[in-house]
Protein backbone atom coordinates (compact mmCIF):
# COMPACT_ATOMS: atom_id res chain seq x y z
CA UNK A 1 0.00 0.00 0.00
CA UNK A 2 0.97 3.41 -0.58
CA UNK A 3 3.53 2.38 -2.85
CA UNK A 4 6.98 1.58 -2.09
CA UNK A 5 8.01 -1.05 0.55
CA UNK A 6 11.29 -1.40 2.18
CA UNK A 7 10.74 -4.63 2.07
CA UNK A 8 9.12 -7.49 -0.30
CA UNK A 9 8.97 -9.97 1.96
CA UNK A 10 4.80 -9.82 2.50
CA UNK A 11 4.75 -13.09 4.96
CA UNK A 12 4.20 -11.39 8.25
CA UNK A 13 0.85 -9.83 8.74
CA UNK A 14 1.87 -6.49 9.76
CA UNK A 15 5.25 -4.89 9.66
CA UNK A 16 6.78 -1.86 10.12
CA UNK A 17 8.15 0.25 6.67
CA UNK A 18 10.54 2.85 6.95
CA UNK A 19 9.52 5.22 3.91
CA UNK A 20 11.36 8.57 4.14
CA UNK A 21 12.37 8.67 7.67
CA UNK A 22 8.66 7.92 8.67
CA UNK A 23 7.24 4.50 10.17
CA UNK A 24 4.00 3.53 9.26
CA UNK A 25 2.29 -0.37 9.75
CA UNK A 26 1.92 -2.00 6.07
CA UNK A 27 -1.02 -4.45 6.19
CA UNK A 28 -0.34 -7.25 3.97
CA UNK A 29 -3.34 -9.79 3.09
């Protein structure tokens, strides 16, 4: 969501994405 991921992993349910120096919770289904 929102674009680009720090990470492509997409197993865990929720994880934490540093995008710019901000943390927001990526939801993953």
């Amino acid at each position: 969501h929102g674009g680009q991921s720090a990470v492509s992993d997409g197993t865990q349910p929720a994880m934490l994405v540093l995008s710019g120096g901000e943390g927001y919770i990526d939801f993953r289904v």
